[in-house]
C-alpha atoms as a PDB file:
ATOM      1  CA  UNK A   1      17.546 146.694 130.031  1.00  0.00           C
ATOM      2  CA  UNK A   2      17.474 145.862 126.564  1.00  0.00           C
ATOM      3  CA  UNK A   3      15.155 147.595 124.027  1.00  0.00           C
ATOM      4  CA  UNK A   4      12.685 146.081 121.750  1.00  0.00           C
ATOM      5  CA  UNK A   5      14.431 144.444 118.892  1.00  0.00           C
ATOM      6  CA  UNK A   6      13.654 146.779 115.376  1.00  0.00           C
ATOM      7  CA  UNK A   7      14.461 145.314 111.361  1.00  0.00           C
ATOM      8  CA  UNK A   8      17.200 146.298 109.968  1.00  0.00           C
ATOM      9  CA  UNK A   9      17.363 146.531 105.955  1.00  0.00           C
ATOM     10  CA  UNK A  10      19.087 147.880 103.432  1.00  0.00           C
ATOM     11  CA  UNK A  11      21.897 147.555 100.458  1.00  0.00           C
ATOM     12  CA  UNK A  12      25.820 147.130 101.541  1.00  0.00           C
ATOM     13  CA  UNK A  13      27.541 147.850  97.953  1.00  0.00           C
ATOM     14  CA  UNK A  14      31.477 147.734  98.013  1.00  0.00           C
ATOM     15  CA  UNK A  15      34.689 148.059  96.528  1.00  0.00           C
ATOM     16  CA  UNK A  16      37.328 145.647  96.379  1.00  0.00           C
ATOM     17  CA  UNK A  17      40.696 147.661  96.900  1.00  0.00           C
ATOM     18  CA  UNK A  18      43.579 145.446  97.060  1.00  0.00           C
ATOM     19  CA  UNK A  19      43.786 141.343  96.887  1.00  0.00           C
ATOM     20  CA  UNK A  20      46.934 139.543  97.517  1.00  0.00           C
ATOM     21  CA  UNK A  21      46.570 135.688  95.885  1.00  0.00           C
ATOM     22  CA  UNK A  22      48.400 132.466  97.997  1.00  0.00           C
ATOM     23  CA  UNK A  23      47.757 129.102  96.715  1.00  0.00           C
ATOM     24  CA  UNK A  24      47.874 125.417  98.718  1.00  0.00           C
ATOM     25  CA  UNK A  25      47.055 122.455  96.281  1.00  0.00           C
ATOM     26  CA  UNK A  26      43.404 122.993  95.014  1.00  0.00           C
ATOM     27  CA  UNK A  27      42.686 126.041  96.991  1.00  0.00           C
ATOM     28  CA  UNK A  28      43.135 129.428  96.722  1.00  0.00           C
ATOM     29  CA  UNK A  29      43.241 132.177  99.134  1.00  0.00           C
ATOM     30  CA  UNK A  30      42.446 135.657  98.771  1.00  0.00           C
ATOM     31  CA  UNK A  31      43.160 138.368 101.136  1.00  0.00           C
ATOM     32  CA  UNK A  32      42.242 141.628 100.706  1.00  0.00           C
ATOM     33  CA  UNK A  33      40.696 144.802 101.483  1.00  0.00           C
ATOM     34  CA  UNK A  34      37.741 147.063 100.216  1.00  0.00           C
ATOM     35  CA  UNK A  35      35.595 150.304 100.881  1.00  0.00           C
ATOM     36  CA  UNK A  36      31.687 149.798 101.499  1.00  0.00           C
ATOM     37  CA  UNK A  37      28.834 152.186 101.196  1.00  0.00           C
ATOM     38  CA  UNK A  38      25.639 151.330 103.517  1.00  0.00           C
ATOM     39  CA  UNK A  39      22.424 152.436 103.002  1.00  0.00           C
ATOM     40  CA  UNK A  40      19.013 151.917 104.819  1.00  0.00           C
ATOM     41  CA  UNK A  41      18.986 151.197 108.456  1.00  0.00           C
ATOM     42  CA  UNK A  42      22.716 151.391 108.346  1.00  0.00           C
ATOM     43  CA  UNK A  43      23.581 154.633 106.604  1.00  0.00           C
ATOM     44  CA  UNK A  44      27.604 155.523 106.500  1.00  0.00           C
ATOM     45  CA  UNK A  45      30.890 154.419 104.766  1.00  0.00           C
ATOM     46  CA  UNK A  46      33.099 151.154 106.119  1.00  0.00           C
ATOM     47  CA  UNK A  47      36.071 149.481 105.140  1.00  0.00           C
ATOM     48  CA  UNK A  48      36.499 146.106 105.101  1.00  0.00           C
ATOM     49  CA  UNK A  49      38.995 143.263 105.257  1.00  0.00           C
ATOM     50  CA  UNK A  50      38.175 139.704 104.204  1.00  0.00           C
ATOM     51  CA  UNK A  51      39.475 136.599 103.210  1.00  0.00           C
ATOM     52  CA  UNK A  52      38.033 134.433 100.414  1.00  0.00           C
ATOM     53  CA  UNK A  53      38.670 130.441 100.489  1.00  0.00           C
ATOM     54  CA  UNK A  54      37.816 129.056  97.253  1.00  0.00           C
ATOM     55  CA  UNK A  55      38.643 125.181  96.628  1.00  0.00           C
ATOM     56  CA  UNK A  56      37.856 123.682  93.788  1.00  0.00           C
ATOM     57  CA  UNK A  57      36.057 119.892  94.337  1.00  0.00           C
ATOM     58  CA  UNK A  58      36.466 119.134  90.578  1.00  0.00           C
ATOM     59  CA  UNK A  59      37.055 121.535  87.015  1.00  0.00           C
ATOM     60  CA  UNK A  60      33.402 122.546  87.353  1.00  0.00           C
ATOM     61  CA  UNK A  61      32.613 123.142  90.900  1.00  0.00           C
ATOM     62  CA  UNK A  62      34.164 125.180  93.439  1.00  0.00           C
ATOM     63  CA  UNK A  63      32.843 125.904  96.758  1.00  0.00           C
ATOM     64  CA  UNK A  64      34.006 129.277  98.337  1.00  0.00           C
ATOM     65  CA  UNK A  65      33.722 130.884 100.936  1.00  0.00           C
ATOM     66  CA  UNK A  66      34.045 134.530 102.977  1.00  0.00           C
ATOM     67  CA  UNK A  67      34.952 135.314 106.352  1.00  0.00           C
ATOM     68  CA  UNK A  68      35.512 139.372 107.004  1.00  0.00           C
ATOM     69  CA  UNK A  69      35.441 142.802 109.427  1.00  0.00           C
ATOM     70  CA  UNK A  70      33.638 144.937 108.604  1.00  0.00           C
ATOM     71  CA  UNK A  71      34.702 148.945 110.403  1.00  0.00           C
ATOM     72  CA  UNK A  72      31.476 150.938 109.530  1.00  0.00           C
ATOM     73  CA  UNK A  73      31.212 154.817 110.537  1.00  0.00           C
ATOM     74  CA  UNK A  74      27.964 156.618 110.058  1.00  0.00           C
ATOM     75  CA  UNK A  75      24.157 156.186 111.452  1.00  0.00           C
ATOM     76  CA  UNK A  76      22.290 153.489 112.663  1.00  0.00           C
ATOM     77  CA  UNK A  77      18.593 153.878 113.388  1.00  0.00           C
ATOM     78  CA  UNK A  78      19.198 157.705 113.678  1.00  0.00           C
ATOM     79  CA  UNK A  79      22.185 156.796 116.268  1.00  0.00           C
ATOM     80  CA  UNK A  80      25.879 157.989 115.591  1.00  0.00           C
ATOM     81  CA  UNK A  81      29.130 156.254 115.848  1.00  0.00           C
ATOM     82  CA  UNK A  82      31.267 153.532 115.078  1.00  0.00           C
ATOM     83  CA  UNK A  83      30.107 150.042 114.752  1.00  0.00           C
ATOM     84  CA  UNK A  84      32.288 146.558 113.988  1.00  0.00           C
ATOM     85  CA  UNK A  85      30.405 143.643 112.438  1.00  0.00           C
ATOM     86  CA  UNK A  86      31.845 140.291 111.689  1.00  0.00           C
ATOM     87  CA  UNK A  87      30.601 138.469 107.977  1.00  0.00           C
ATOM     88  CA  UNK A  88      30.806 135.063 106.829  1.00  0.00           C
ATOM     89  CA  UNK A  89      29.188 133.781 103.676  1.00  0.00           C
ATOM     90  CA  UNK A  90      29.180 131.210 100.870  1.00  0.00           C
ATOM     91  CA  UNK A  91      28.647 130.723  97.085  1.00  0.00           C
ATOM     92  CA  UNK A  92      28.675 127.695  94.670  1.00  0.00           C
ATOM     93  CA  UNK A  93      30.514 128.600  90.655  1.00  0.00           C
ATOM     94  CA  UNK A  94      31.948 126.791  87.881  1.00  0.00           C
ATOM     95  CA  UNK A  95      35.075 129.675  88.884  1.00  0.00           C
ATOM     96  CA  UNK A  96      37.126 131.107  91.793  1.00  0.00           C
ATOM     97  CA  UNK A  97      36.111 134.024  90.195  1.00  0.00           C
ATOM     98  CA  UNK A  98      33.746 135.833  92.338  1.00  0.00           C
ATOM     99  CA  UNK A  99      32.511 138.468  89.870  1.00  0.00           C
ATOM    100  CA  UNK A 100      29.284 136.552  88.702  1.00  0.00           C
ATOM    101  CA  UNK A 101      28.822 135.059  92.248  1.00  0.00           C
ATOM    102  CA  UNK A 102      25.338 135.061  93.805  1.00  0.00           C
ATOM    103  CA  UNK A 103      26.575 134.723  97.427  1.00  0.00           C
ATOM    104  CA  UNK A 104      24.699 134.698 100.658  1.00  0.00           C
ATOM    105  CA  UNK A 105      25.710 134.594 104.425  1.00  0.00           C
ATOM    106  CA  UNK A 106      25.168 136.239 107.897  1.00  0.00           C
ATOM    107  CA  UNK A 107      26.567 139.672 109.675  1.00  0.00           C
ATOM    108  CA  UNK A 108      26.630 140.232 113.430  1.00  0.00           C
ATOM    109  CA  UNK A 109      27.336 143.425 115.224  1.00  0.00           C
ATOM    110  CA  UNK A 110      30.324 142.655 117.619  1.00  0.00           C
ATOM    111  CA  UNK A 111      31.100 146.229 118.496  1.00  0.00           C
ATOM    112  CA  UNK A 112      30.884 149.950 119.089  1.00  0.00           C
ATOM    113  CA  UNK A 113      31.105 153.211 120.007  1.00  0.00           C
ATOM    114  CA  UNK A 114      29.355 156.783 120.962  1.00  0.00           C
ATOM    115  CA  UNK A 115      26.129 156.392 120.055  1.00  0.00           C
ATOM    116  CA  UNK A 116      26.319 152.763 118.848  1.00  0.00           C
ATOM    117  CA  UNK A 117      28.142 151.833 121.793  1.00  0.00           C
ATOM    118  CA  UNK A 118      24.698 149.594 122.888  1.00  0.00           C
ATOM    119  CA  UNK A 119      24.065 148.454 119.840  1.00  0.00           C
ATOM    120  CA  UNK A 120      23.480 144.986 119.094  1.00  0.00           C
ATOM    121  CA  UNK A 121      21.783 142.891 116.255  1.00  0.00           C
ATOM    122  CA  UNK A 122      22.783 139.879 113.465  1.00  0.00           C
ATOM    123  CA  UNK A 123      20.934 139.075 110.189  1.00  0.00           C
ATOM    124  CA  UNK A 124      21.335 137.975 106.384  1.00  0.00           C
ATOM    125  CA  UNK A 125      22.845 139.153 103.147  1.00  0.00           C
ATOM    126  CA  UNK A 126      22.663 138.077  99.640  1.00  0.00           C
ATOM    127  CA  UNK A 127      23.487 139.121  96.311  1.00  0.00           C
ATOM    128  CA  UNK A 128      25.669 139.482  92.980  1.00  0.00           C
ATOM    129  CA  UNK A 129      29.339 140.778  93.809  1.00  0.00           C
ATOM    130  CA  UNK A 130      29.287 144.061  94.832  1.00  0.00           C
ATOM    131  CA  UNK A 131      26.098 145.128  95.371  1.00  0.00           C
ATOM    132  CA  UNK A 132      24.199 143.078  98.758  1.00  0.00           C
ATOM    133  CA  UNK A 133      20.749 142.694 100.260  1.00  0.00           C
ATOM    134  CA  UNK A 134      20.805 142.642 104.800  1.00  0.00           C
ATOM    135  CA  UNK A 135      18.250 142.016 106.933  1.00  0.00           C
ATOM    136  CA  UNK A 136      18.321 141.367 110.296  1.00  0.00           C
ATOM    137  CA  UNK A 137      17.081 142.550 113.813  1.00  0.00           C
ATOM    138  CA  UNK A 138      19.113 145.328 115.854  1.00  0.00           C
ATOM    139  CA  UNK A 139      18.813 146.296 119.618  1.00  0.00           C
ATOM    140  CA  UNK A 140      19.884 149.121 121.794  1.00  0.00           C
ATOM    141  CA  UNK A 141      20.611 147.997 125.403  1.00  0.00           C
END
């Protein structure tokens, strides 16, 4: 039996650690990898791999886009363990770079072990590059 759903809130700041840069037309693709810090509800260290699509729909406009893993080790609600969440997200610049981005997505627990094992939950994030907002609503079955 499921528990009763609790928030979940915090800050996710990261790292980006490598990028490799492929091209098609007017998009570009960026792969890469980086280290995250979590704090709040979720409290450890993660690493993460993403992929950035950003295609530009005229000089001044480009409309990217993130789609990522995220393997995060520490506590969640008190609980220890590993935990795997899955991140998509968005943004709207004048540039593919992402460094002045305000972006803003979703996160969704798909994963994980010892203590987190049971643990379930989705929610929001949003911020400047680097440093995020998440809220959201976590479970224990």
């Amino acid at each position: 039996m499921a528990g009763p759903p609790s928030d979940a809130e915090g800050e996710w700041t990261y790292d980006v650690v490598s990028v490799d840069l492929r091209f098609a037309g007017n998009t570009t693709f960026v792969y890469g990898t980086e280290v995250s810090t979590f704090s709040g509800t979720f409290d450890g260290s993660a690493t993460d791999e993403f992929v950035v699509v950003c295609h530009m729909q005229r000089p001044d406009l480009y409309r990217v886009f993130v789609k990522g893993t995220i393997a995060f080790d520490g506590m969640v609600d008190g609980q220890d363990g590993t935990m795997t969440m899955k991140f998509v997200g968005k943004e709207t610049s004048t540039t593919c770079d992402p460094s002045p981005a305000i972006w803003s997505g979703t996160w969704t627990i798909i994963g994980g072990t010892d203590e987190l094992s049971d643990l379930h939950g989705h929610g929001t994030w949003t911020g400047p590059s680097g440093t995020l907002d998440y809220a959201g609503q976590i479970h224990f079955d």
